[in-house]
Every structure is written in structure tokens, then in C-alpha cells.
Protein backbone atom coordinates (compact mmCIF):
# COMPACT_ATOMS: atom_id res chain seq x y z
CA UNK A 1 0.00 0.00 0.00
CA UNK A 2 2.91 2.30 0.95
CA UNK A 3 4.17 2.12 -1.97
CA UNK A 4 0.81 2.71 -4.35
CA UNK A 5 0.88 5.68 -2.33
CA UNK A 6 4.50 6.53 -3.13
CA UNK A 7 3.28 5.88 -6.64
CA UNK A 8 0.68 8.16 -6.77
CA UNK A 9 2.17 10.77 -5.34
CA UNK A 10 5.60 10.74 -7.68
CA UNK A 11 2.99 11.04 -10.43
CA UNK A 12 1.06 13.70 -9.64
CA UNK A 13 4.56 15.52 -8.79
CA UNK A 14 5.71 14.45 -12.09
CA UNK A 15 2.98 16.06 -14.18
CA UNK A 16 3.90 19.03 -16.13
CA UNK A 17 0.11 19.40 -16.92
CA UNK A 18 -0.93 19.71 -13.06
CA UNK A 19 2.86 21.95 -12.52
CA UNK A 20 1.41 24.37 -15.47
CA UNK A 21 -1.95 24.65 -14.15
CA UNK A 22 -0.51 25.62 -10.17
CA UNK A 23 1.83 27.89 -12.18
CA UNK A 24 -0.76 29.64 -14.08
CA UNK A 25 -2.93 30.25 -10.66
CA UNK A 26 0.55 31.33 -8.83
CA UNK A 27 0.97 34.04 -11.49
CA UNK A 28 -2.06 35.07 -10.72
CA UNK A 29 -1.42 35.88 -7.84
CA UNK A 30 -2.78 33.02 -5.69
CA UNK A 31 -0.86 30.76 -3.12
CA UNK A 32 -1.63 27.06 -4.27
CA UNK A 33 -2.54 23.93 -2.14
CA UNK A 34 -3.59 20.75 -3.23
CA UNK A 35 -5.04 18.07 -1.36
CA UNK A 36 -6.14 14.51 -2.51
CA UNK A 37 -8.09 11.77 -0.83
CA UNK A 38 -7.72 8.56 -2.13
CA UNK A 39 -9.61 5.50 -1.13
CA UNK A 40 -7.99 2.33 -2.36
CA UNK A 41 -9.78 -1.25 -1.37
CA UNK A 42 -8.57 -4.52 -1.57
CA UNK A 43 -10.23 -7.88 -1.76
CA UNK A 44 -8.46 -11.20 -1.59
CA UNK A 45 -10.19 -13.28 -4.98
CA UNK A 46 -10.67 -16.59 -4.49
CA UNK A 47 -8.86 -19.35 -6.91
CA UNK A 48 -12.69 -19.73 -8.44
CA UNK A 49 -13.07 -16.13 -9.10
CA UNK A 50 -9.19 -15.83 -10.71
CA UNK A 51 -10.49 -18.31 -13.36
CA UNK A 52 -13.56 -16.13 -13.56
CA UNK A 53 -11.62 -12.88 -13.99
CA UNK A 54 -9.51 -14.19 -16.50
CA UNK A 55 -11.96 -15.74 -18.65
CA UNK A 56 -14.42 -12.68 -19.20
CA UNK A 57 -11.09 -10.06 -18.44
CA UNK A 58 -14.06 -8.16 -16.28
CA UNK A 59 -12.66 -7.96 -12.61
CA UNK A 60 -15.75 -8.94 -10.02
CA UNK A 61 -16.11 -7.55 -6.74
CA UNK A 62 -15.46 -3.64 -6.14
CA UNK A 63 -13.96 -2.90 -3.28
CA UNK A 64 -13.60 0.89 -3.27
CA UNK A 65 -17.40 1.05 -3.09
CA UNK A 66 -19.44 -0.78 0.08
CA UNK A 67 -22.51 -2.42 -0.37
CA UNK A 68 -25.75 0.23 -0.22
CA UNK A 69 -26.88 0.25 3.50
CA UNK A 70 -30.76 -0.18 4.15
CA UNK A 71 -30.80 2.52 6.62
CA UNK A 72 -30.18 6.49 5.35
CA UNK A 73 -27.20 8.02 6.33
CA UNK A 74 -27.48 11.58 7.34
CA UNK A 75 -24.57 13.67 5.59
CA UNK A 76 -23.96 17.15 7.49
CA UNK A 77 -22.72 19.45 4.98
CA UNK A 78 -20.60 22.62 6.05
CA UNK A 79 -20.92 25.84 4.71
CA UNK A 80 -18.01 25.36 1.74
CA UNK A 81 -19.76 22.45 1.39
CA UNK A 82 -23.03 23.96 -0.08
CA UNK A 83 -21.17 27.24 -1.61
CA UNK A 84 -19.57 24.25 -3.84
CA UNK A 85 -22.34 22.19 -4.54
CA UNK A 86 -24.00 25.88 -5.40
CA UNK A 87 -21.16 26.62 -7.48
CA UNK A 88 -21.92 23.22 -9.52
CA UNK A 89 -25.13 23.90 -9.52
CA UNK A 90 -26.38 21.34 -7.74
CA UNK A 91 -29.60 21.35 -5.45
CA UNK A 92 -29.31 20.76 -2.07
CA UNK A 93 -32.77 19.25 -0.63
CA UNK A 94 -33.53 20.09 2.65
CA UNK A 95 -35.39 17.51 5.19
């Protein structure tokens, strides 16, 4: 895992498109920082589902997303929460 993380990071330091785009918002005057979340999952396969993966080449089981709960979640949204989802234009229903 440590070093898929190493990995990711050395890329993202690496590209000159995400270096010109912080350099363009630095000459404009801007201090720049960037901060990525990254969920990664993993999920020993079985012998049975190898043989299935390789047979169809369509991996089975996602890990990075849990199964859908039966009871709601309540999400509390902060204020830079909504200003973004505003910003998107996206509707924020309240309860």
C-alpha cells in the first residue's frame, strides 16, 4: 500500500500538466494547495473467481465502493460544502 501511495504521489509531482496549471494560478497571484483523498480497497479473490476474472477479463467484486446500507445516512454538509455544490449547480434538498 505504501508504496501505491509513493506511486501516486511521484505522479502527480511528475505532471507538467498539473505543474502548469498551479503555475498559471501562482501568477495570478494566488498561493496554491492541493489536497487529494484517495480511497484504495482490496479484496483477496478466491482461486474460483481468478479463473472467472480471467476468462471474461471483467474484474468482479469492487472494493472501493461498500454495499448500499438499508438505513439512510445523514450527511452534514458545512458551509463550503453547499457554496460548492451551489457553485456546480447542484440542489441541495432540505429535510
Amino acid at each position: 500500500m505504501e508504496e501505491l501511495g509513493n506511486a501516486i504521489n511521484e505522479s502527480l509531482s511528475d505532471s507538467e500538466r498539473i505543474a502548469s496549471a498551479i503555475g498559471e494560478i501562482k501568477r495570478a497571484g494566488y498561493d496554491v494547495f492541493l489536497v487529494l483523498e484517495a480511497t484504495i480497497g482490496f479484496n483477496k479473490r478466491t482461486p474460483d473467481e481468478d479463473l472467472d476474472t480471467e476468462e471474461s477479463g471483467v474484474e468482479t467484486g469492487d472494493a472501493s465502493c461498500p454495499p448500499p446500507s438499508s438505513s439512510p445516512r445523514r450527511i452534514r454538509w458545512t458551509s463550503q460544502d453547499e457554496k460548492f455544490l451551489r457553485a456546480l449547480k447542484i440542489a441541495i434538498e432540505d429535510d
